[in-house]
Protein backbone atom coordinates (compact mmCIF):
# COMPACT_ATOMS: atom_id res chain seq x y z
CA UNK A 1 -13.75 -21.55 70.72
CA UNK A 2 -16.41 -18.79 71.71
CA UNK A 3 -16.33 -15.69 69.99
CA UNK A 4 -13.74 -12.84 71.58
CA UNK A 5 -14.37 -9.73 72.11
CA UNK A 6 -11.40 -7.23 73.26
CA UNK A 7 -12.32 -4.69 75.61
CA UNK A 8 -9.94 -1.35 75.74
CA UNK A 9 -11.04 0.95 78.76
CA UNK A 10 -8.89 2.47 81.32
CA UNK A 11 -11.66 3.03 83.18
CA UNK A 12 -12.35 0.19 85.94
CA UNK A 13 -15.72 0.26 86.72
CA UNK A 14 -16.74 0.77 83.40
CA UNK A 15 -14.50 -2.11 82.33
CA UNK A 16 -16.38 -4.55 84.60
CA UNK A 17 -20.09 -3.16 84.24
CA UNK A 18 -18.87 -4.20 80.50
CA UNK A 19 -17.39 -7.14 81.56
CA UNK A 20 -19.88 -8.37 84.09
CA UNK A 21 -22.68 -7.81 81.93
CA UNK A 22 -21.28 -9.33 78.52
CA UNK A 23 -20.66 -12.24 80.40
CA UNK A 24 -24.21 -12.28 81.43
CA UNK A 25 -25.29 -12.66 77.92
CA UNK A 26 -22.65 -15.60 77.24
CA UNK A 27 -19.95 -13.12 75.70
CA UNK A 28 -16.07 -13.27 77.11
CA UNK A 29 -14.15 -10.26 77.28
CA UNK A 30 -10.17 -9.74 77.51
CA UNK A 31 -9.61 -6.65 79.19
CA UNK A 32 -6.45 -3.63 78.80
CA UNK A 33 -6.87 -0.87 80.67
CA UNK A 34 -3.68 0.27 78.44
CA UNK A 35 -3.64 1.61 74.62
CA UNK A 36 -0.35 0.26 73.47
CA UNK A 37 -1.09 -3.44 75.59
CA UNK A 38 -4.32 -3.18 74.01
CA UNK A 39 -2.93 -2.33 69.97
CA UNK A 40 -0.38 -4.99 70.82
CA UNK A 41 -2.95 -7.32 71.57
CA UNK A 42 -5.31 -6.27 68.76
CA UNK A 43 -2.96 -6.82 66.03
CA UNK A 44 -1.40 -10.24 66.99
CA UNK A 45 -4.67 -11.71 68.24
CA UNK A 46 -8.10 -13.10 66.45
CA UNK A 47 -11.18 -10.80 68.05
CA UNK A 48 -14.20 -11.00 66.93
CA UNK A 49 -14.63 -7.31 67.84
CA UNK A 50 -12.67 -4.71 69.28
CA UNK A 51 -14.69 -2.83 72.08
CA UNK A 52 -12.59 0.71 72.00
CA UNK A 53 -12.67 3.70 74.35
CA UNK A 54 -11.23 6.90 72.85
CA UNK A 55 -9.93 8.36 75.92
CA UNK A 56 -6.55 6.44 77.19
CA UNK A 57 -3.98 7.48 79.33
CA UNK A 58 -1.12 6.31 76.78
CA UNK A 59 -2.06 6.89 73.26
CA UNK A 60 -5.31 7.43 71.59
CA UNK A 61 -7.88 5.06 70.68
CA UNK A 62 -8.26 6.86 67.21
CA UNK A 63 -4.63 5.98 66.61
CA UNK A 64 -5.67 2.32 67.73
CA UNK A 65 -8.99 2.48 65.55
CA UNK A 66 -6.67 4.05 62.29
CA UNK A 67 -4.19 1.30 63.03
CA UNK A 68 -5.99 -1.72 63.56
CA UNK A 69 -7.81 -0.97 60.40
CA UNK A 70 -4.80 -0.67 58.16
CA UNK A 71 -3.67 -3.86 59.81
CA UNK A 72 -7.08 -5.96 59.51
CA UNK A 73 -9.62 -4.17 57.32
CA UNK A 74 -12.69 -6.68 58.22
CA UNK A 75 -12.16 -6.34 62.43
CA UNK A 76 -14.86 -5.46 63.85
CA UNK A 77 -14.91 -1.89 65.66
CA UNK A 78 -17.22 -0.44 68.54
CA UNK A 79 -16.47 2.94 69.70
CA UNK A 80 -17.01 3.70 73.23
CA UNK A 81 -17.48 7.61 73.80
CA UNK A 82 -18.11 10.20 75.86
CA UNK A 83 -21.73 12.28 75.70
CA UNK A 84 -19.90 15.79 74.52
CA UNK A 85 -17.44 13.97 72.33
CA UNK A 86 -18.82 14.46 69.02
CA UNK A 87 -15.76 15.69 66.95
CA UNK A 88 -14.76 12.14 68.04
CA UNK A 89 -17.05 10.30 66.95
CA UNK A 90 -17.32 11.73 63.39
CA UNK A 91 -13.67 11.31 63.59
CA UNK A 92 -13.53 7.57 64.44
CA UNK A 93 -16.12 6.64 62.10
CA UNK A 94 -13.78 8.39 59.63
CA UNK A 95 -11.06 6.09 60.74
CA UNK A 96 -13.03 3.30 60.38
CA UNK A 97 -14.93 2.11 63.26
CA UNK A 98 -17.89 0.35 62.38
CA UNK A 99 -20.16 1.88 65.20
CA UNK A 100 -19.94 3.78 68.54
CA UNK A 101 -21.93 4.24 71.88
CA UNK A 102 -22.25 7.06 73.99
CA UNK A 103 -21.22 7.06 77.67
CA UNK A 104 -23.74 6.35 79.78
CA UNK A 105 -25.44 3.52 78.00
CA UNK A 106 -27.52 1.10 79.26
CA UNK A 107 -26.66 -2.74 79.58
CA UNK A 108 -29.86 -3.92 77.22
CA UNK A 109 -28.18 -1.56 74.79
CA UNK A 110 -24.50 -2.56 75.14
CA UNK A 111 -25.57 -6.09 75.10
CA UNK A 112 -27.92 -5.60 72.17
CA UNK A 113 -24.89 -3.52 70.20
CA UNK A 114 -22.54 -6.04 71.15
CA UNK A 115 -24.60 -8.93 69.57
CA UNK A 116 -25.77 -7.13 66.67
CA UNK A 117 -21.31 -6.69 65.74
CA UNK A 118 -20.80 -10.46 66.75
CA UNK A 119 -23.78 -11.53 64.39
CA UNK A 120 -22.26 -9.63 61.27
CA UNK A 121 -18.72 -11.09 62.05
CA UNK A 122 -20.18 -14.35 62.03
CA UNK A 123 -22.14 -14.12 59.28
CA UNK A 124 -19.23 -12.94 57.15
CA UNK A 125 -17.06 -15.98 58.25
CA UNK A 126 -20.32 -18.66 57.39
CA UNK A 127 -20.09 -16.61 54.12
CA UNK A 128 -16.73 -17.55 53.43
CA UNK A 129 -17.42 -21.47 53.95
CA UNK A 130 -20.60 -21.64 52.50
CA UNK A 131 -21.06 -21.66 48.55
CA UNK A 132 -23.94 -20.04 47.04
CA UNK A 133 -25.75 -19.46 43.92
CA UNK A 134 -25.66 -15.87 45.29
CA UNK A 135 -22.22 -15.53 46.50
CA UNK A 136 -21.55 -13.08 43.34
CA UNK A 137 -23.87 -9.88 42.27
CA UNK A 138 -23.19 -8.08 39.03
CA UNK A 139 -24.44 -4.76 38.15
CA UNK A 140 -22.94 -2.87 35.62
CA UNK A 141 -19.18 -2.48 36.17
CA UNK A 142 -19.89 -2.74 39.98
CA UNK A 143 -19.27 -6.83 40.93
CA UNK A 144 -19.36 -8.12 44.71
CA UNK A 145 -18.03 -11.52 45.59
CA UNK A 146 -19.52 -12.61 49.01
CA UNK A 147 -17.29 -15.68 49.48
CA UNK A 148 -13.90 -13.79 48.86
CA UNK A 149 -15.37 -11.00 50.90
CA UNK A 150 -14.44 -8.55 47.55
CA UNK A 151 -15.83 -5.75 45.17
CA UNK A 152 -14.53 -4.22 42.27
CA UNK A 153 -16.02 -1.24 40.22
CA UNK A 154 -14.60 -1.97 36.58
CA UNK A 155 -10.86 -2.40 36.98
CA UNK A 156 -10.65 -0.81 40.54
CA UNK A 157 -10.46 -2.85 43.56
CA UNK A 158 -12.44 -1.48 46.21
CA UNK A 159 -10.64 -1.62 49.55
CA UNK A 160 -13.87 -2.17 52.27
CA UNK A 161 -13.99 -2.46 55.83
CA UNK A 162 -16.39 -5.21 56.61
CA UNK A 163 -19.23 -2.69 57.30
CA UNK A 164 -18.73 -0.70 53.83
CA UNK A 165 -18.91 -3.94 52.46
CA UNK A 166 -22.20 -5.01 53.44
CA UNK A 167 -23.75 -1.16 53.12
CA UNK A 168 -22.18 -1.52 49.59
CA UNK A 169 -24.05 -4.74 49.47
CA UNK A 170 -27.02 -4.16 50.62
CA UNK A 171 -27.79 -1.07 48.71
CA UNK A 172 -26.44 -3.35 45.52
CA UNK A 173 -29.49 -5.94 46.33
CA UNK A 174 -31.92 -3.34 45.98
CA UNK A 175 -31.03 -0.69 43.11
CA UNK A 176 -32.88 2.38 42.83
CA UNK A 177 -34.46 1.25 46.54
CA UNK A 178 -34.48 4.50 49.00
CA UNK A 179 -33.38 4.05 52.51
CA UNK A 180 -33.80 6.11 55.44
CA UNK A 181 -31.34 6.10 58.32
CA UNK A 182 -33.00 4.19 60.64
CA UNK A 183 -33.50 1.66 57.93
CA UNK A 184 -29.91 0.95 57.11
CA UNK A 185 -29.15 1.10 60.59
CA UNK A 186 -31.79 -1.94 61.32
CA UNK A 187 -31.06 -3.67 57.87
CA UNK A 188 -27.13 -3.31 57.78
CA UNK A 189 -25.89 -2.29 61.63
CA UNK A 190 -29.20 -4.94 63.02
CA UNK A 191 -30.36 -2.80 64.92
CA UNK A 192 -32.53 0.41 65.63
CA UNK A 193 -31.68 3.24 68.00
CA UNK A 194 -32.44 7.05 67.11
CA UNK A 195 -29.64 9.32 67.51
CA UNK A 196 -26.59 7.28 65.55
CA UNK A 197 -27.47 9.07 61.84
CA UNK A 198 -23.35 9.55 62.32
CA UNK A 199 -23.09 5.97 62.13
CA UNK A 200 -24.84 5.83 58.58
CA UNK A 201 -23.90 8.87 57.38
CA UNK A 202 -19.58 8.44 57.98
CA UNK A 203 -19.79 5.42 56.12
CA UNK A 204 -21.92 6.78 53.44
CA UNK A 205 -18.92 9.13 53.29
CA UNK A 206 -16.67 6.63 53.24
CA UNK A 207 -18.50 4.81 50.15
CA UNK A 208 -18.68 7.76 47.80
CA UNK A 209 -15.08 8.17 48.54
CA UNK A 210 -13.88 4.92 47.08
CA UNK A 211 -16.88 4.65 44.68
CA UNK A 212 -17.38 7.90 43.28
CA UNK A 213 -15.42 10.22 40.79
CA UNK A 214 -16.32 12.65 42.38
CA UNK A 215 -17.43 12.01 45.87
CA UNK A 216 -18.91 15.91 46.19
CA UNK A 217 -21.12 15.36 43.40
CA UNK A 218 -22.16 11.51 43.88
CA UNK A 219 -23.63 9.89 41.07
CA UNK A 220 -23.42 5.80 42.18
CA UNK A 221 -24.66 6.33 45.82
CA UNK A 222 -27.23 9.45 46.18
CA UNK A 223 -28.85 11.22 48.66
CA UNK A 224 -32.73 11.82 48.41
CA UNK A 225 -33.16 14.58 50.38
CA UNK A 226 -35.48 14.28 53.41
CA UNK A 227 -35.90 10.38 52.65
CA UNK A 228 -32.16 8.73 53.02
CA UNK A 229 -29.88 7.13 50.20
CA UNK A 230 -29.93 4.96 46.98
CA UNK A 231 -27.60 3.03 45.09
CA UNK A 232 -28.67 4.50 41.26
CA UNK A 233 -27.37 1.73 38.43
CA UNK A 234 -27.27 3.78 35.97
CA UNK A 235 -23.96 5.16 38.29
CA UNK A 236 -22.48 2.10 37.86
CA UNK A 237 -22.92 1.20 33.86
């Protein structure tokens, strides 16, 4: 079976620019043009990703992004938005969606996001079949098992979405390594587009929150200010 992507937009035309276009690149959608059809749907099915608009005539599509989290912690989430919506976005990343995209967007970009969340869900079930010499990284009290899809930090389980996990990850493979923005967003997200620092920064916020002692005063994942983040070991010891 091809990969399946769920498509949430009450929206019509939108629905089949998305639709149309998707297909175009060998990608098959199932469409609701309803929140709680949609939720339904996105909780009994297998999706490879979840393509969400916020703005539903039923119920919201934060409610469906907070719920369909809780429910399957590794789905993949893109948010569809509108230009002016900002509070939203900051407030779906919070929830846990693993991206967004402003409305209007253009089709190379849709089909370029679209890919780029496919290509991480894949990768993370090839993970899961695949042994490896470097399925498990240890540093310090921080240990991430790539096969079981799993971190710990000493005797706490850390409870990741499948994005947090491979930011976690990534920044794990490369201790004391600073990142900009646009480099985690090219590195972790695969691709690069200006103007989606909320993308990076929400889940760096997520992190520190399930990381961290104190989250407000970060000592495992830090900001170097006016260059991007690090994962400091010596946090983690």
């Amino acid at each position: 079976m091809g990969q399946r992507v769920l498509l949430v937009e009450d929206d019509a035309d939108i629905a089949e620019l998305v639709r149309v276009n998707l297909l175009e690149a060998g990608i098959h959608t199932q469409h609701f043009d309803q929140g709680r059809d949609a939720l339904s749907a996105a909780l009994s099915g297998e999706f490879d990703l979840v393509l969400l608009d916020l703005m539903l005539p039923d119920i919201s599509g934060l409610d469906i992004c907070r719920q369909v989290r809780q429910a399957r912690p590794a789905q993949a989430i893109l948010m569809l938005t509108a230009k002016d919506a900002e509070m939203d976005r900051v407030l779906g990343l919070e929830l846990g969606a693993d991206d967004y995209m402003t409305k209007p967007f253009s089709v190379r970009e849709l089909q370029a996001r679209v890919r780029a969340q496919l290509r991480k869900a894949a990768l993370i079930q090839q993970r899961k079949h695949n042994d490896s010499d470097d399925a498990q990284l240890t540093l310090g009290r921080l240990c991430i098992d790539q096969l079981q899809h799993i971190a710990s930090l000493g005797s706490l389980h850390l409870d990741l979405t499948a994005t947090e996990f491979e930011l976690l990850h990534y920044l794990a493979r490369h201790p004391n390594q600073v990142f900009s923005r646009s480099q985690l967003l090219e590195s972790v997200w695969g691709y690069h587009h200006s103007g989606y620092e909320h993308t990076v920064n929400s889940h760096i916020n997520r992190l520190r929150n399930k990381v961290e002692q104190n989250p407000n005063h970060p000592k495992v994942i830090e900001t170097v200010w006016g260059v991007g983040y690090k994962l400091n070991p010596q946090g983690v010891l």
